[in-house]
PDB file of N, CA and C in Angstrom:
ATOM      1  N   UNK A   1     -14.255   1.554 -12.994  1.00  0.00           N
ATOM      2  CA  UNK A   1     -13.612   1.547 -11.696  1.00  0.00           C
ATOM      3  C   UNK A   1     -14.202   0.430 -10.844  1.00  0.00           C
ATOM      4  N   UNK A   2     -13.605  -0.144 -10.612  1.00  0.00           N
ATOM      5  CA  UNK A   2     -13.924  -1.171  -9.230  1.00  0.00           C
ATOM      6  C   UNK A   2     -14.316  -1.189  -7.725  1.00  0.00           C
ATOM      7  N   UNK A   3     -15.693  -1.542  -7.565  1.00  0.00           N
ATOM      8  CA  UNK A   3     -15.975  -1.080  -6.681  1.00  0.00           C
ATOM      9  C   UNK A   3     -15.154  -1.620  -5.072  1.00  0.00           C
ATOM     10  N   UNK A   4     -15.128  -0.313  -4.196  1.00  0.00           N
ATOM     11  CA  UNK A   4     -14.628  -0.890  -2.986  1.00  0.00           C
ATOM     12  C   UNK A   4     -15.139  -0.962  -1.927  1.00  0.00           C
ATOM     13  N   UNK A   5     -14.884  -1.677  -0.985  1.00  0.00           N
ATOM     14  CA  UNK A   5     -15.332  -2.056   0.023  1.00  0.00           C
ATOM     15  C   UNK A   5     -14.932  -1.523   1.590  1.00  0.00           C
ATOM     16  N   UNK A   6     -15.910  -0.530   2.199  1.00  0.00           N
ATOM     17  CA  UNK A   6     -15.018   0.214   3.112  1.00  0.00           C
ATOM     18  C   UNK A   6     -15.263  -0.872   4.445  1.00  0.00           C
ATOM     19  N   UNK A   7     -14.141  -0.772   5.311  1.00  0.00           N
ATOM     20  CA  UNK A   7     -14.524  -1.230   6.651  1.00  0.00           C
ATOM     21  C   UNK A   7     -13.291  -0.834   7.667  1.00  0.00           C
ATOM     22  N   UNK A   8     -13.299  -1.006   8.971  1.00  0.00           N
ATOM     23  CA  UNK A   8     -12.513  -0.314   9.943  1.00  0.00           C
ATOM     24  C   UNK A   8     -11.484  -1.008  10.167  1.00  0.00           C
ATOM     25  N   UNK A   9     -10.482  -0.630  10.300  1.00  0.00           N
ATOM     26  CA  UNK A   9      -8.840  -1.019  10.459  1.00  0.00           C
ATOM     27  C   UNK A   9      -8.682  -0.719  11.522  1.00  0.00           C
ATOM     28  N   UNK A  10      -7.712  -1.148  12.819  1.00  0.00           N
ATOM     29  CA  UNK A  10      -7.337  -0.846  13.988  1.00  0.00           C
ATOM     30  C   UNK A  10      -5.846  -1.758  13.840  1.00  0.00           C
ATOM     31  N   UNK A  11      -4.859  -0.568  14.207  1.00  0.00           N
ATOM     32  CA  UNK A  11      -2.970  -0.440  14.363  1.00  0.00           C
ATOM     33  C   UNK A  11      -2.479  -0.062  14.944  1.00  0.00           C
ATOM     34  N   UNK A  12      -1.371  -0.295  15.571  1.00  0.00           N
ATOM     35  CA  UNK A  12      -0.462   0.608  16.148  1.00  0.00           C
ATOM     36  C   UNK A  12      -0.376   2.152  16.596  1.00  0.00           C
ATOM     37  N   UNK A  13       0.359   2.422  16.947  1.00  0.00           N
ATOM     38  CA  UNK A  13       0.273   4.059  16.365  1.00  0.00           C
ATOM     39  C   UNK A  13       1.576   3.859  15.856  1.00  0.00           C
ATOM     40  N   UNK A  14       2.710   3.546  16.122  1.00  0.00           N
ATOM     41  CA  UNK A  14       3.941   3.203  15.320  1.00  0.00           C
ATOM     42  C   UNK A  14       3.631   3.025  14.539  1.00  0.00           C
ATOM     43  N   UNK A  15       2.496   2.158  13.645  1.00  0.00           N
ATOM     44  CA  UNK A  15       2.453   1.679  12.392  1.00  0.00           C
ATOM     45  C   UNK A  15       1.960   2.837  12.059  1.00  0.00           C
ATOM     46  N   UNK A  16       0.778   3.538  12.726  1.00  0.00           N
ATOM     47  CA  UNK A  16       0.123   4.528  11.839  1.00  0.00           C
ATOM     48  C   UNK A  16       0.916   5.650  11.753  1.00  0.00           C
ATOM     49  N   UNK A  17       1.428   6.029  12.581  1.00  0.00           N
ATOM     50  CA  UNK A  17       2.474   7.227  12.392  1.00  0.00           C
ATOM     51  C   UNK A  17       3.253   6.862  11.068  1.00  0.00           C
ATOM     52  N   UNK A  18       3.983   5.717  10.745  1.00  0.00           N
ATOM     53  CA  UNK A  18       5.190   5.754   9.794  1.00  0.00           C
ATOM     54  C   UNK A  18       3.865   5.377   8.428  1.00  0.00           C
ATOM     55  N   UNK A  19       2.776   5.029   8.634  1.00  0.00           N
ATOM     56  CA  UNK A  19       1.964   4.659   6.899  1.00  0.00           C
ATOM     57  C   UNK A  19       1.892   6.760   7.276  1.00  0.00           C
ATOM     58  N   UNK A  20       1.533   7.133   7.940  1.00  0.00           N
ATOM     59  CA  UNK A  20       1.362   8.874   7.524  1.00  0.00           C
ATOM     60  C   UNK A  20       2.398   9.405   7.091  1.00  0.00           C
ATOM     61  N   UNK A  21       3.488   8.990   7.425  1.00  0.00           N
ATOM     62  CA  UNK A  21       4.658   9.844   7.175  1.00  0.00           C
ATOM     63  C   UNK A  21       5.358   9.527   5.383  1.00  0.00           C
ATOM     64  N   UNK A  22       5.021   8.026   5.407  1.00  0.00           N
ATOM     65  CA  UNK A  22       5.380   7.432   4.018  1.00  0.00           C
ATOM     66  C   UNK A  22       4.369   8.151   3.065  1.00  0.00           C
ATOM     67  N   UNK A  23       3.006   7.979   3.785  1.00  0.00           N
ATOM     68  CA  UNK A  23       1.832   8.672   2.433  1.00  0.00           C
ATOM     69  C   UNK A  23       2.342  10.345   2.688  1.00  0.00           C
ATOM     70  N   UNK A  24       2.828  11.031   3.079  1.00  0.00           N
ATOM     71  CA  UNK A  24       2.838  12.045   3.165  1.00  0.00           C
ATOM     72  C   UNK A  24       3.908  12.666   2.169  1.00  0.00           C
ATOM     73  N   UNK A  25       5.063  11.766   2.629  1.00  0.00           N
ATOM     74  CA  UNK A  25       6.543  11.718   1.295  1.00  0.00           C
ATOM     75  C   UNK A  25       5.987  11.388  -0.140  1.00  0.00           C
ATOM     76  N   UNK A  26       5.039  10.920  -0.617  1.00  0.00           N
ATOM     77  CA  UNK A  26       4.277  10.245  -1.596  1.00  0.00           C
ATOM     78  C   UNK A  26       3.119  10.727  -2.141  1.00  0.00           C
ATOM     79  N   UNK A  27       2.807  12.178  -1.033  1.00  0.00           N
ATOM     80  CA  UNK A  27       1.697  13.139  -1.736  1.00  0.00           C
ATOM     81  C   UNK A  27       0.798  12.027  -2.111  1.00  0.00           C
ATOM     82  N   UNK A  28       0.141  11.032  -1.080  1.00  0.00           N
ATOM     83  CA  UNK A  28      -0.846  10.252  -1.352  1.00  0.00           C
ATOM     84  C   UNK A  28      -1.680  10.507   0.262  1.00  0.00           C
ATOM     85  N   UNK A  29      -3.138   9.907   0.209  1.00  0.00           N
ATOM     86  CA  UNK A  29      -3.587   9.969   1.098  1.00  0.00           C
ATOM     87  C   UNK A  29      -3.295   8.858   1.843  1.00  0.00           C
ATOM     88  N   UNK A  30      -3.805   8.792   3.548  1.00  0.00           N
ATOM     89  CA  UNK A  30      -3.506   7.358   3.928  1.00  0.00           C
ATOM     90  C   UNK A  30      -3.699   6.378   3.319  1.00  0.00           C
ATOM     91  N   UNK A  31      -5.669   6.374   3.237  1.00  0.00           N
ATOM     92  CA  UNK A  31      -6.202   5.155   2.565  1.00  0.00           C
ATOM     93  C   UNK A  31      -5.380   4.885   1.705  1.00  0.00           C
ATOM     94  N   UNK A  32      -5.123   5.701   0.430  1.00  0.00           N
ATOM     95  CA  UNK A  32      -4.659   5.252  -0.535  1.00  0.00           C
ATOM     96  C   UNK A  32      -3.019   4.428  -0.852  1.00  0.00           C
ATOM     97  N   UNK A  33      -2.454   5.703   0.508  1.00  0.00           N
ATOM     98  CA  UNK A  33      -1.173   4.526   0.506  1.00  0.00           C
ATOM     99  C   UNK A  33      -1.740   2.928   1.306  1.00  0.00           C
ATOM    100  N   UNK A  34      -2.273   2.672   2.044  1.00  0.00           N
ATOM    101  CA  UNK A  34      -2.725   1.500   2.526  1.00  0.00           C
ATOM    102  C   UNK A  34      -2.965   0.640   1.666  1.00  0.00           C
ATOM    103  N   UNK A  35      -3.776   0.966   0.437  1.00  0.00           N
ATOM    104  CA  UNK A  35      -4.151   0.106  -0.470  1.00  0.00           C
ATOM    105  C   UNK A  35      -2.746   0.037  -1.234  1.00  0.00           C
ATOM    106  N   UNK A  36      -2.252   0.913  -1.767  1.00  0.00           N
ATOM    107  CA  UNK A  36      -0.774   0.584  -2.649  1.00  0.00           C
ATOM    108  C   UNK A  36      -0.060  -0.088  -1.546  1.00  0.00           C
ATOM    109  N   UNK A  37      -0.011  -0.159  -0.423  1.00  0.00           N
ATOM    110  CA  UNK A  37       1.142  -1.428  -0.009  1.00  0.00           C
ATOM    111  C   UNK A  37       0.117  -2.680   0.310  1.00  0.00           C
ATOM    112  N   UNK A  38      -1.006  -2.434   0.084  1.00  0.00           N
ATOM    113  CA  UNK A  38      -1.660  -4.345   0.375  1.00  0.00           C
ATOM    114  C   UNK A  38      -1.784  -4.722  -0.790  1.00  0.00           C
ATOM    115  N   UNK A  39      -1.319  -4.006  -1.919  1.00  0.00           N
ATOM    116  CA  UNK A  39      -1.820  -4.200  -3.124  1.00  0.00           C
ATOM    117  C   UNK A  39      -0.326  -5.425  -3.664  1.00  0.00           C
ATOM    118  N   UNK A  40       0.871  -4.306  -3.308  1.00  0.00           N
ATOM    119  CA  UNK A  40       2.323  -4.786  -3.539  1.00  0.00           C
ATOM    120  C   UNK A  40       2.173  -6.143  -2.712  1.00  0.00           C
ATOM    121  N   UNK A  41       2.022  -6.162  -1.566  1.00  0.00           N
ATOM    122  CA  UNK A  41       1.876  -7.809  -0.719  1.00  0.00           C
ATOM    123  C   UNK A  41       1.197  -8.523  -1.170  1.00  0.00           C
ATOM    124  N   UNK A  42       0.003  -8.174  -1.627  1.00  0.00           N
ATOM    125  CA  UNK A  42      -0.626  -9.603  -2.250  1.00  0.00           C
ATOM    126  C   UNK A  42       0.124  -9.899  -3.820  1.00  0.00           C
ATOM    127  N   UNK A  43       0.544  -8.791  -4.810  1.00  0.00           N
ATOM    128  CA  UNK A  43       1.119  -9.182  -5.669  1.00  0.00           C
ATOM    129  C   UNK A  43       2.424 -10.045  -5.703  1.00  0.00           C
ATOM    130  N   UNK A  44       3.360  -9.512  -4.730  1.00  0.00           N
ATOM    131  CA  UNK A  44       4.386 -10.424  -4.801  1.00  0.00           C
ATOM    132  C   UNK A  44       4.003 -11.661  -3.939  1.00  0.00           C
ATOM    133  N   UNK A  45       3.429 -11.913  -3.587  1.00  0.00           N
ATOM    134  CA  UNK A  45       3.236 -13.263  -2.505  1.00  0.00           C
ATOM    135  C   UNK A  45       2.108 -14.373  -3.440  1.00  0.00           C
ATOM    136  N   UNK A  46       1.861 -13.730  -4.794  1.00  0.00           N
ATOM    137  CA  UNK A  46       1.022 -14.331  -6.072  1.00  0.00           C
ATOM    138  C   UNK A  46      -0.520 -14.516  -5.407  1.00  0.00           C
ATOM    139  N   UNK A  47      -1.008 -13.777  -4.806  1.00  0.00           N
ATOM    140  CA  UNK A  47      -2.439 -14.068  -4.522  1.00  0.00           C
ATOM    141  C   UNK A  47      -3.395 -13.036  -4.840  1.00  0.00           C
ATOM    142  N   UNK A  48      -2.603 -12.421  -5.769  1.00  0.00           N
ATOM    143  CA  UNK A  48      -3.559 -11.489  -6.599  1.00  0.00           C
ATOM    144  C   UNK A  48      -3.922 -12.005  -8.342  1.00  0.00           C
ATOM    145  N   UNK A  49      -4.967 -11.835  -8.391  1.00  0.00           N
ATOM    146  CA  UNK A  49      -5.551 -12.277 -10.030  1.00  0.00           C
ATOM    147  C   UNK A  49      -5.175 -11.257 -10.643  1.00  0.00           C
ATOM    148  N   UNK A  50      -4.735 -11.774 -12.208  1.00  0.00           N
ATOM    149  CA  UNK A  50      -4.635 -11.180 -13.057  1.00  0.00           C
ATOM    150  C   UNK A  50      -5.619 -10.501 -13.749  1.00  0.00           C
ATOM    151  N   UNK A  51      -5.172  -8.873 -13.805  1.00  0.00           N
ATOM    152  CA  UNK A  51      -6.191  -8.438 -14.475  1.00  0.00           C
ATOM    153  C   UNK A  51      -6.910  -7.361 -12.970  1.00  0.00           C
ATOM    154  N   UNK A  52      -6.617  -7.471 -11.975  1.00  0.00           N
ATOM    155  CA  UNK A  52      -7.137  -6.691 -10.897  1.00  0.00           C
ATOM    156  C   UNK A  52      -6.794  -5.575 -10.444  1.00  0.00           C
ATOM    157  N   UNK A  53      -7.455  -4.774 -10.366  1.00  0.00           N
ATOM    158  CA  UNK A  53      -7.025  -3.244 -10.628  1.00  0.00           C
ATOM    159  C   UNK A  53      -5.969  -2.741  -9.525  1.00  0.00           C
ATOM    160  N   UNK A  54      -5.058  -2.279 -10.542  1.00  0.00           N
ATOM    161  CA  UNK A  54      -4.073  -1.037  -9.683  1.00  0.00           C
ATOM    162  C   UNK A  54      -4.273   0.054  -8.953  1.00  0.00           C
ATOM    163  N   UNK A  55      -4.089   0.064  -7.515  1.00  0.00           N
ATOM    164  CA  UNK A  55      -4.395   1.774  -7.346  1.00  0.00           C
ATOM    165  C   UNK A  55      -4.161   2.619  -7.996  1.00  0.00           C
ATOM    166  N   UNK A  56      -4.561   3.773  -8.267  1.00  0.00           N
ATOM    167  CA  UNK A  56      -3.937   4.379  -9.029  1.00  0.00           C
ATOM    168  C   UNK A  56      -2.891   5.530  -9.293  1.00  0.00           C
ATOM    169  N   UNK A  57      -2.557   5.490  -7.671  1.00  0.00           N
ATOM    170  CA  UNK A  57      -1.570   6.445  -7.223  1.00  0.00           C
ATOM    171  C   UNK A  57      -0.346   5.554  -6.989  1.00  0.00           C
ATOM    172  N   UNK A  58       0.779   5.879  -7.928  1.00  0.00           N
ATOM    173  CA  UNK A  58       1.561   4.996  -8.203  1.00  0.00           C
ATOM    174  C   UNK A  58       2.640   5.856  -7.346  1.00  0.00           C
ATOM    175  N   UNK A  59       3.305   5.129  -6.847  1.00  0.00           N
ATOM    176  CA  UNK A  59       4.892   5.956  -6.028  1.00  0.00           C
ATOM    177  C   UNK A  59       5.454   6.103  -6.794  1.00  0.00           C
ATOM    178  N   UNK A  60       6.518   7.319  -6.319  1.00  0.00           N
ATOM    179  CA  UNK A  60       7.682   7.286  -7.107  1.00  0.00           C
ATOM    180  C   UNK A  60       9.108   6.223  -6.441  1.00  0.00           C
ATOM    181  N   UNK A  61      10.054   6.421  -7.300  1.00  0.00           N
ATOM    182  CA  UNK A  61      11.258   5.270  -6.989  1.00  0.00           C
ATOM    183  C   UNK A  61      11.140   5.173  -4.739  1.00  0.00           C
ATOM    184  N   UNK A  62      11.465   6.220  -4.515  1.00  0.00           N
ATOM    185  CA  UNK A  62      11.481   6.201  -3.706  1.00  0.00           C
ATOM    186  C   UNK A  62      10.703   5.340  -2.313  1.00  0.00           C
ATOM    187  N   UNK A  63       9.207   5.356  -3.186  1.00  0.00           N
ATOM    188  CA  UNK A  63       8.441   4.453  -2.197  1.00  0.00           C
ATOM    189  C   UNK A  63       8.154   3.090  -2.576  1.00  0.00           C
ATOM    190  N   UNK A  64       8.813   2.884  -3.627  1.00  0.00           N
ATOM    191  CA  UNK A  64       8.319   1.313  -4.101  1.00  0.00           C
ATOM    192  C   UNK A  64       9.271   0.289  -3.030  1.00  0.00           C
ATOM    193  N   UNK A  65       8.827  -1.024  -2.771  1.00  0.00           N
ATOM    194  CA  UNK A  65       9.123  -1.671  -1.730  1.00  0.00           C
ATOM    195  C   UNK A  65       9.933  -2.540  -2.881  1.00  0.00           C
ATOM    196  N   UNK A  66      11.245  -2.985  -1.990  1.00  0.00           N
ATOM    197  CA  UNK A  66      12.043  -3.675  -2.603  1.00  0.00           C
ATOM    198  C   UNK A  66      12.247  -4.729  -1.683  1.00  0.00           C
ATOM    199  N   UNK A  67      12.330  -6.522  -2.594  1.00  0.00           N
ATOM    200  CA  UNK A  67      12.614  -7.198  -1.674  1.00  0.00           C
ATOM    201  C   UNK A  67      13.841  -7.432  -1.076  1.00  0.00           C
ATOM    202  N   UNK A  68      14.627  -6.810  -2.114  1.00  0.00           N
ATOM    203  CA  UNK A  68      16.583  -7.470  -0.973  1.00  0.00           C
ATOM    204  C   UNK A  68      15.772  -6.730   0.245  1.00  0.00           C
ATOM    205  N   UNK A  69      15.459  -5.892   0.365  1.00  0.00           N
ATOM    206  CA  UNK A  69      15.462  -4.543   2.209  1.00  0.00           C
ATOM    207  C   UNK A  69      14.361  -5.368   2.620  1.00  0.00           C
ATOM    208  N   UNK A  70      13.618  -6.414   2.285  1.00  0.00           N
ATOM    209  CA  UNK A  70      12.678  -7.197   3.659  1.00  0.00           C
ATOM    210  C   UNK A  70      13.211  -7.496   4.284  1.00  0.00           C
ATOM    211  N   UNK A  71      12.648  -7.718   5.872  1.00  0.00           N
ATOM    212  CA  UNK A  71      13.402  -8.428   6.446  1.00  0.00           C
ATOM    213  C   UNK A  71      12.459  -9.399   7.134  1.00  0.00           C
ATOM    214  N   UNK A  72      12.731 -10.473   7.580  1.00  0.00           N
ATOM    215  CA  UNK A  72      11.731 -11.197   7.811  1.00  0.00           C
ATOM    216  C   UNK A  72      12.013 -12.213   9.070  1.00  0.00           C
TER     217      UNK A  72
END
């Protein structure tokens, strides 16, 4: 397992309300959904190395981020 690195985050409450409500649909904890969506952003944006560990709480269809629905 790979070790991690804790440190303090400060957001919204809009943001934090909807990461609770998503980890909650997803039977994941916050942290952990936090890390599965910084995990998805650095992967698709290619600035993740190969070979670097997956969270391991994987969503179902429902929570995986799709790019047609970005909006930017």
């Amino acid at each position: 397992m790979a070790e991690k690195k804790a440190f303090p985050l400060r957001m919204n409450v809009a943001m934090m309300k909807a990461i609770e409500k998503w980890a909650a649909d997803e039977f994941r904890s916050v942290n952990g959904q936090i890390e599965w969506i910084l995990h998805q952003a650095l992967a698709e944006a290619g600035r993740l190395k190969e070979g670097a560990d997956v969270p391991k709480e994987e969503p179902g269809k429902e929570g995986a981020v799709k790019k047609e629905s970005k909006k930017r």
